[in-house]
Protein backbone atom coordinates (compact mmCIF):
# COMPACT_ATOMS: atom_id res chain seq x y z
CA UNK A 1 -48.51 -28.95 22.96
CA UNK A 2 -45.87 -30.82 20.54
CA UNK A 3 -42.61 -29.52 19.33
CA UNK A 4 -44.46 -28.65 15.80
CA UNK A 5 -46.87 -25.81 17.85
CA UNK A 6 -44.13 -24.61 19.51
CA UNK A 7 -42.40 -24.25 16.51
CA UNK A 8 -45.38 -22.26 14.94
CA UNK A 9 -45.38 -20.04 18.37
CA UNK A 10 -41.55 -19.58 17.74
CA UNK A 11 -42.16 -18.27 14.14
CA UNK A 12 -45.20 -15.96 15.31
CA UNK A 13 -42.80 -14.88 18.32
CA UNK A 14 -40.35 -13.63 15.48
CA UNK A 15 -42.19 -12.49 13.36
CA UNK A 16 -44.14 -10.07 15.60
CA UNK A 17 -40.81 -9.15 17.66
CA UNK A 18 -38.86 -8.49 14.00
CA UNK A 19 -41.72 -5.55 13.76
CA UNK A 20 -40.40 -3.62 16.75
CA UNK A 21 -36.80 -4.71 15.89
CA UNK A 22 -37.29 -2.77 12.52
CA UNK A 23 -38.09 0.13 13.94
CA UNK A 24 -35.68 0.06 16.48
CA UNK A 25 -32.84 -0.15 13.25
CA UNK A 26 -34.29 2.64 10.57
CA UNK A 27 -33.63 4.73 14.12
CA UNK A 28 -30.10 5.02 12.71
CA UNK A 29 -29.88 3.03 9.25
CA UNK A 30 -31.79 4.61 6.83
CA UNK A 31 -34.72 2.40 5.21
CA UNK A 32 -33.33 1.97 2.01
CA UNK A 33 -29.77 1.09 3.15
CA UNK A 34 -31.29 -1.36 5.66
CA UNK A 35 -33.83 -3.24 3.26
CA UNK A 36 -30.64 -3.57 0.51
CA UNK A 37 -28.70 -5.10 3.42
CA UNK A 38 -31.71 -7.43 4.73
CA UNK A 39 -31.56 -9.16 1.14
CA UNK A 40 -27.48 -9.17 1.06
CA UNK A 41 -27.89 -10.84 4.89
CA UNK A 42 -30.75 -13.22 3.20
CA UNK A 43 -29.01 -14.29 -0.04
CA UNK A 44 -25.47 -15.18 1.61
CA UNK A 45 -27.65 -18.20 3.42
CA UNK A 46 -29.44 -18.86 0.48
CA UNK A 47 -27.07 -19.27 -2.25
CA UNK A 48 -26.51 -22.49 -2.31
CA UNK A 49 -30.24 -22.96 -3.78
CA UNK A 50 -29.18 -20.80 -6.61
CA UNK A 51 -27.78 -23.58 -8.57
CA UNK A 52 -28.18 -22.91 -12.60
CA UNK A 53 -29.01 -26.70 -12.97
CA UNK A 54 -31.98 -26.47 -10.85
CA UNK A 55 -33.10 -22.93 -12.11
CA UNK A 56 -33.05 -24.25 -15.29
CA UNK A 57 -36.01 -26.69 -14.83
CA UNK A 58 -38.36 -23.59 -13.74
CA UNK A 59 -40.77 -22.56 -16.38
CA UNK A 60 -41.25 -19.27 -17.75
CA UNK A 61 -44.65 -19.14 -16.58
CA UNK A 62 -43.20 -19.62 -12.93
CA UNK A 63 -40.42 -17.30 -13.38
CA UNK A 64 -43.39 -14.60 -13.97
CA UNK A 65 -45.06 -15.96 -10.88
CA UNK A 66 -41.75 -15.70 -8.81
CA UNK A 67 -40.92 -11.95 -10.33
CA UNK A 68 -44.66 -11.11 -9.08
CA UNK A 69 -44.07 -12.54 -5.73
CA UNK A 70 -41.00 -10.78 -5.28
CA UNK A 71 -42.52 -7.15 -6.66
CA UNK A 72 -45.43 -7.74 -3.90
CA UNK A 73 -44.26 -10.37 -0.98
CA UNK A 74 -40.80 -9.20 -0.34
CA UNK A 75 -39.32 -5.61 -2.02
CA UNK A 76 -42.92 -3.96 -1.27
CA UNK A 77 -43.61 -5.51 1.78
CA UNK A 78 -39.96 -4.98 2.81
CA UNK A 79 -40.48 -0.76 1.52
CA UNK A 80 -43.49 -0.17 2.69
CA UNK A 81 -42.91 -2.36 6.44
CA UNK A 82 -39.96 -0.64 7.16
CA UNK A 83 -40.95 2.72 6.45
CA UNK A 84 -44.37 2.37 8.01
CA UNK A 85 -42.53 1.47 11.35
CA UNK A 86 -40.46 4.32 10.97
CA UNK A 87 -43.54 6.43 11.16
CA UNK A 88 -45.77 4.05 13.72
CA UNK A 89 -45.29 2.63 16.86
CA UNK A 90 -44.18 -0.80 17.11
CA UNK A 91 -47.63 -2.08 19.31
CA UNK A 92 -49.76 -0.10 16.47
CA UNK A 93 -47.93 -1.78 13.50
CA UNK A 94 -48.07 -5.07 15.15
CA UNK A 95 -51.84 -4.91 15.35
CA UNK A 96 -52.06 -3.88 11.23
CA UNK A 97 -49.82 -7.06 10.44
CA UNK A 98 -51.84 -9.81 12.39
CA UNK A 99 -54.67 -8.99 10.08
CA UNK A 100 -52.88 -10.49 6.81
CA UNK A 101 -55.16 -13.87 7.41
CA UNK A 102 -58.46 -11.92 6.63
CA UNK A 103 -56.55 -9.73 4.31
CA UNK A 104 -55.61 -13.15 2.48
CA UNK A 105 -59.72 -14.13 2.43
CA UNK A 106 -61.02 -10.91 1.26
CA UNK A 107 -58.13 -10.50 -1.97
CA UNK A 108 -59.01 -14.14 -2.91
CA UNK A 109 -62.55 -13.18 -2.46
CA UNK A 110 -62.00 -10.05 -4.93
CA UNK A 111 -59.17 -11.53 -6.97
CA UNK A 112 -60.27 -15.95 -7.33
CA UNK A 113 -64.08 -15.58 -6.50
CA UNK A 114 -63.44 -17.30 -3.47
CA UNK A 115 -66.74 -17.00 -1.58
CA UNK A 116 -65.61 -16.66 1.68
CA UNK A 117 -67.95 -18.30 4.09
CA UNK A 118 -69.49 -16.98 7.45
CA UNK A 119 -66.37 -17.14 9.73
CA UNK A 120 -63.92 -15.58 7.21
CA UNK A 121 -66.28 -12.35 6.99
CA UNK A 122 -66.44 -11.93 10.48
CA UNK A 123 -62.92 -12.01 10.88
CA UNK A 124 -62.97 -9.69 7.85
CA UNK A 125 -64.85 -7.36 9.48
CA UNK A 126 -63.20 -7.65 13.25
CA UNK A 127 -60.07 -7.16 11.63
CA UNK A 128 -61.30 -3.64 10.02
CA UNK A 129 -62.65 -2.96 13.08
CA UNK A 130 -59.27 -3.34 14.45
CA UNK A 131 -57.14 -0.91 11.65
CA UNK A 132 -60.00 1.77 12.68
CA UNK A 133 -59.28 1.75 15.84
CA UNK A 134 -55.77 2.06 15.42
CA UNK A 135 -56.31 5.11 13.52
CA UNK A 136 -58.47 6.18 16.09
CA UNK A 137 -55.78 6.24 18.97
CA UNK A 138 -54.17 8.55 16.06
CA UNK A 139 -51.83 4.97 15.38
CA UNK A 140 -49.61 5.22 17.81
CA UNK A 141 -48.85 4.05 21.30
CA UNK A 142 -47.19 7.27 23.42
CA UNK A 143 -43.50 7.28 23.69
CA UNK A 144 -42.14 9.91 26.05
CA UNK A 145 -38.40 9.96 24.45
CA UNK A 146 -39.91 10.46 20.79
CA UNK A 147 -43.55 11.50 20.69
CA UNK A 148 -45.20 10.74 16.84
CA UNK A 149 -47.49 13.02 15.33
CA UNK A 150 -51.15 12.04 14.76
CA UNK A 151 -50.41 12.73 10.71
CA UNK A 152 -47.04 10.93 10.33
CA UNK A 153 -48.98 8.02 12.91
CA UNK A 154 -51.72 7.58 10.29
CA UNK A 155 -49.50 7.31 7.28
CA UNK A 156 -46.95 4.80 8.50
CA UNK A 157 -50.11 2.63 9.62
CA UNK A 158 -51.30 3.26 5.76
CA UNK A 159 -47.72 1.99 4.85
CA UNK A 160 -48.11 -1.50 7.32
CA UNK A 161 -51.27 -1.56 6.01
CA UNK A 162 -50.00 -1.57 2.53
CA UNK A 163 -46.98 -3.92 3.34
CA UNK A 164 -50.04 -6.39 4.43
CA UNK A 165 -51.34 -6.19 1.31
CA UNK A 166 -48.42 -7.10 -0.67
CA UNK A 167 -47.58 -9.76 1.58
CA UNK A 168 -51.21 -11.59 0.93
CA UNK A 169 -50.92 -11.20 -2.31
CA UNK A 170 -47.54 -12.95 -2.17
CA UNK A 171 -49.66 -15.49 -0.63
CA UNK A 172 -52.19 -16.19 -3.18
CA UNK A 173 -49.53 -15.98 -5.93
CA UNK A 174 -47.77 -18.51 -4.14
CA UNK A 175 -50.56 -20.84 -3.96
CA UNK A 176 -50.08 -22.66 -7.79
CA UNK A 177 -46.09 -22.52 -7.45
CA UNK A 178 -46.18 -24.69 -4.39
CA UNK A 179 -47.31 -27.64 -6.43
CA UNK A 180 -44.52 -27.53 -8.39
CA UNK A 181 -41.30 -25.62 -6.57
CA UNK A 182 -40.29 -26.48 -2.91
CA UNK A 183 -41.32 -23.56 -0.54
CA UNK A 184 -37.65 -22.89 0.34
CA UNK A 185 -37.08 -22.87 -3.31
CA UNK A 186 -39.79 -20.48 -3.94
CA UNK A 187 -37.70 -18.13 -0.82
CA UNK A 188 -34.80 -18.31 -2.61
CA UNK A 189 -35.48 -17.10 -5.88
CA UNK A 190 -37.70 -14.10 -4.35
CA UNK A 191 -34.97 -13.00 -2.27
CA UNK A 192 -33.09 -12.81 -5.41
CA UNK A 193 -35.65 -10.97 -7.42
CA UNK A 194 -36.29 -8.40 -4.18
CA UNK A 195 -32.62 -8.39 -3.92
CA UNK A 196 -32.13 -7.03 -7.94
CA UNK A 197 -34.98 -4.46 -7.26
CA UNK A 198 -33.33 -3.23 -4.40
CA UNK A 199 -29.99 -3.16 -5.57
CA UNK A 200 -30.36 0.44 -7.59
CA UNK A 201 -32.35 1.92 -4.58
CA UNK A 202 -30.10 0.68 -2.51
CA UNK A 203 -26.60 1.66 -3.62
CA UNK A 204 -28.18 5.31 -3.97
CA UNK A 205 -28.72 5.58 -0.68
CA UNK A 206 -25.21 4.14 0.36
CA UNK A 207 -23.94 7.39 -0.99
CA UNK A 208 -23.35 9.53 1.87
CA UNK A 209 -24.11 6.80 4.04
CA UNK A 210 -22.31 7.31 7.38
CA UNK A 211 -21.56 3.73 9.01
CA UNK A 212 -19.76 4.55 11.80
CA UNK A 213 -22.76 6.53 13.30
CA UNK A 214 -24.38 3.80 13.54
CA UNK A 215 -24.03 1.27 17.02
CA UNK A 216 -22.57 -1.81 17.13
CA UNK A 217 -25.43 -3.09 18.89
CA UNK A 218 -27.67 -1.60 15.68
CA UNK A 219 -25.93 -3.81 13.37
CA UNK A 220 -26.14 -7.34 15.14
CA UNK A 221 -29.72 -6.43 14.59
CA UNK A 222 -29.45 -5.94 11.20
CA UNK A 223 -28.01 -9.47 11.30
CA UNK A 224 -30.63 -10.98 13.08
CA UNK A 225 -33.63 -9.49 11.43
CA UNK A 226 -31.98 -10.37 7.83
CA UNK A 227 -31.91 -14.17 8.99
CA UNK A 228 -34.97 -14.23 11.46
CA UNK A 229 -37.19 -12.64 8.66
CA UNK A 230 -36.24 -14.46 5.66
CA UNK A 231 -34.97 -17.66 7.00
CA UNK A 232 -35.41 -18.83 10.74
CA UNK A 233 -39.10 -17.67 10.63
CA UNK A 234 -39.86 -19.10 7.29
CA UNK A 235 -38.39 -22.53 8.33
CA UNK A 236 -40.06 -22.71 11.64
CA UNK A 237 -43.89 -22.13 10.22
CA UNK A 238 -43.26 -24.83 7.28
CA UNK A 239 -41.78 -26.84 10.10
CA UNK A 240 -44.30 -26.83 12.00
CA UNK A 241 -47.22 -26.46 9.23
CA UNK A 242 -46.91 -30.14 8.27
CA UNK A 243 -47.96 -31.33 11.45
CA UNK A 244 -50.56 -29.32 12.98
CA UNK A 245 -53.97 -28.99 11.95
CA UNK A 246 -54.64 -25.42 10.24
CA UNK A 247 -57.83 -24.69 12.70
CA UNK A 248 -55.30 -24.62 15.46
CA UNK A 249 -52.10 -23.01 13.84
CA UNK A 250 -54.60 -19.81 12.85
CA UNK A 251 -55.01 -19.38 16.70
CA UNK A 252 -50.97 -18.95 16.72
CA UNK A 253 -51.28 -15.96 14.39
CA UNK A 254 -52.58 -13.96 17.73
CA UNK A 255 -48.79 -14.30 19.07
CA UNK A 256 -47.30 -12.04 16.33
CA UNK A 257 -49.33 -9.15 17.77
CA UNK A 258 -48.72 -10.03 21.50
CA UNK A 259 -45.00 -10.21 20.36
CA UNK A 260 -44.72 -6.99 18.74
CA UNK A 261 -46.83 -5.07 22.00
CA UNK A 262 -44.57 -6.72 24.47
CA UNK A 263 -41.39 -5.26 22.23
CA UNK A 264 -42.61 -1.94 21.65
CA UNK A 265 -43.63 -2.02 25.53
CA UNK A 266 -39.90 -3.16 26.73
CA UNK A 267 -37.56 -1.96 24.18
CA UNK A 268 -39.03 0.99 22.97
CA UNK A 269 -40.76 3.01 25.87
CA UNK A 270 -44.24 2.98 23.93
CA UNK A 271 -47.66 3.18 25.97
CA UNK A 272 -50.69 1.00 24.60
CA UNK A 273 -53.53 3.32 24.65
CA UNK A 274 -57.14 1.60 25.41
CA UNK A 275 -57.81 1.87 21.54
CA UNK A 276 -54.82 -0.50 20.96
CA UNK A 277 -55.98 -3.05 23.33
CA UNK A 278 -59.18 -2.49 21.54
CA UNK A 279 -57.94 -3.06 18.42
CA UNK A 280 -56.16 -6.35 19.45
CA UNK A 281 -59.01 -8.13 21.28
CA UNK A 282 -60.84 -7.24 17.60
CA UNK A 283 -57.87 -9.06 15.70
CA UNK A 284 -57.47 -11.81 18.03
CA UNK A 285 -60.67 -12.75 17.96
CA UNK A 286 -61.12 -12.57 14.03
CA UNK A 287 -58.06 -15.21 13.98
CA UNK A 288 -59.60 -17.27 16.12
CA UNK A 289 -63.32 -17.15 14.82
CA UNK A 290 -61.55 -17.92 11.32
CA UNK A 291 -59.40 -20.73 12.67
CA UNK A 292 -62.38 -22.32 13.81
CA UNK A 293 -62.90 -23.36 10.06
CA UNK A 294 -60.39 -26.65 9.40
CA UNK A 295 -60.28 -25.70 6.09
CA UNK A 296 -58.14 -22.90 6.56
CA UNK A 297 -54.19 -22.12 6.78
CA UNK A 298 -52.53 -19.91 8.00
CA UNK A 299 -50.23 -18.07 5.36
CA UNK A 300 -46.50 -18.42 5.56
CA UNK A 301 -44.94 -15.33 7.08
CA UNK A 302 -41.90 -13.11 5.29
């Protein structure tokens, strides 16, 4: 393999390990605290694309289309992620995510009348298969230190669930503004949407807020999952997008679940039941029955 597929790995890697990372933080920050901070972290890189000369040239019609993408692809997704994994195990979650490719085909099926053709409905349908047997393992992976009821389980799964949802529709929004605004452009000015929607959620929840219960160690992750999740990951998949074909970056997608197992497994004390590794081999196997089709790509991960 190249640098570029290595740099698509890289991006699955963090993307799938920033799912057990998040759950490891809302531990001890709560969720609304630490999604307010995850856009502060985000916009303090991203600033310098803010410039009022170059916001000037976007349309209105594209400021819509950014406001939309920020509602759905980053402060929903960030709300609903975050507090699903609160509720979910990190190997369980990490399943849900990897099936935002088919998620992707079936909205632009229902939304664009996008016929989707014989692969893309069997990864559909594998990748169903694989959210009922989640649920079926009552959505969690066993975790001696902090055991998760079946109920709570099954409702932060319908939370990841939902957090995949916004994220594909980010995706299909997306599609007509990256003909006109560069992707990193398009990151920016989401950010600063999802940041402005947070901002009154957010500085409620500060109230009250006690920092110093929270580890030191707890807030270098904070760090790293506002850069890795909004900046290092995004860069890496475009990176690498431009240069591999999409039949063979789709099989890639099958590392963010891998990632999120093996950090759930290492950091976190959780047990994989046999429904879980169920679930995966349905998931992987969608990606890679869809990524069979050169037509397709991948979308770009938040």
């Amino acid at each position: 393999m190249n640098r570029y597929a290595w740099c698509l790995i890289a991006s699955m890697l963090l993307v799938g390990s920033n799912v057990g990372i998040g759950k490891s933080i809302v531990a001890f920050v709560p969720v609304l605290v630490f999604a307010l901070l995850r856009f502060v972290v985000a916009l303090a890189v991203l600033w310098p694309l803010l410039r009022p000369s170059k916001m000037r040239g976007v349309k209105r019609g594209e400021w819509l289309n950014l406001f939309l993408q920020a509602l759905f692809g980053t402060f929903g997704f960030t709300l609903l992620m975050l507090s699903g994994v609160a509720r979910t195990s990190a190997v369980a979650a990490g399943v849900i995510t990897s099936t935002m490719p088919a998620v992707v085909a079936l909205f632009a099926w229902l939304l664009l009348g996008e016929r989707p053709n014989a692969r893309a409905l069997a990864s559909i349908a594998l990748a169903v298969l694989g959210i009922v047997a989640v649920n079926l393992s009552h959505g969690q992976a066993a975790s001696p230190a902090s055991p998760l009821p079946a109920a709570g389980s099954f409702i932060g799964n319908l939370m990841v669930l939902g957090a995949v949802c916004c994220e594909s529709l980010y995706v299909i929004l997306s599609r007509r503004l990256t003909q006109t605004l560069a992707a990193i452009d398009i990151c920016a000015y989401t950010h600063l949407f999802g940041l402005l929607l947070m901002l009154p959620l957010g500085i409620e929840a500060l109230r009250g807020f006690d920092y110093t219960a929270v580890p030191p160690g707890i807030w270098a992750l904070v760090l790293w999952y506002g850069l890795s999740a909004s900046i290092f990951s995004f860069w890496l998949w475009m990176k690498g997008i431009r240069h591999v074909h999409g039949s063979l970056a789709g099989v890639f997608s099958a590392v963010l679940p891998i990632a999120a197992a093996g950090y759930g497994i290492v950091f976190l004390d959780e047990r994989p039941t046999l429904a879980h590794g169920i679930a995966l081999a349905c998931v992987v196997t969608g990606i890679a029955i869809a990524s069979m089709n050169p037509k397709r790509t991948p979308p770009v991960p938040q």
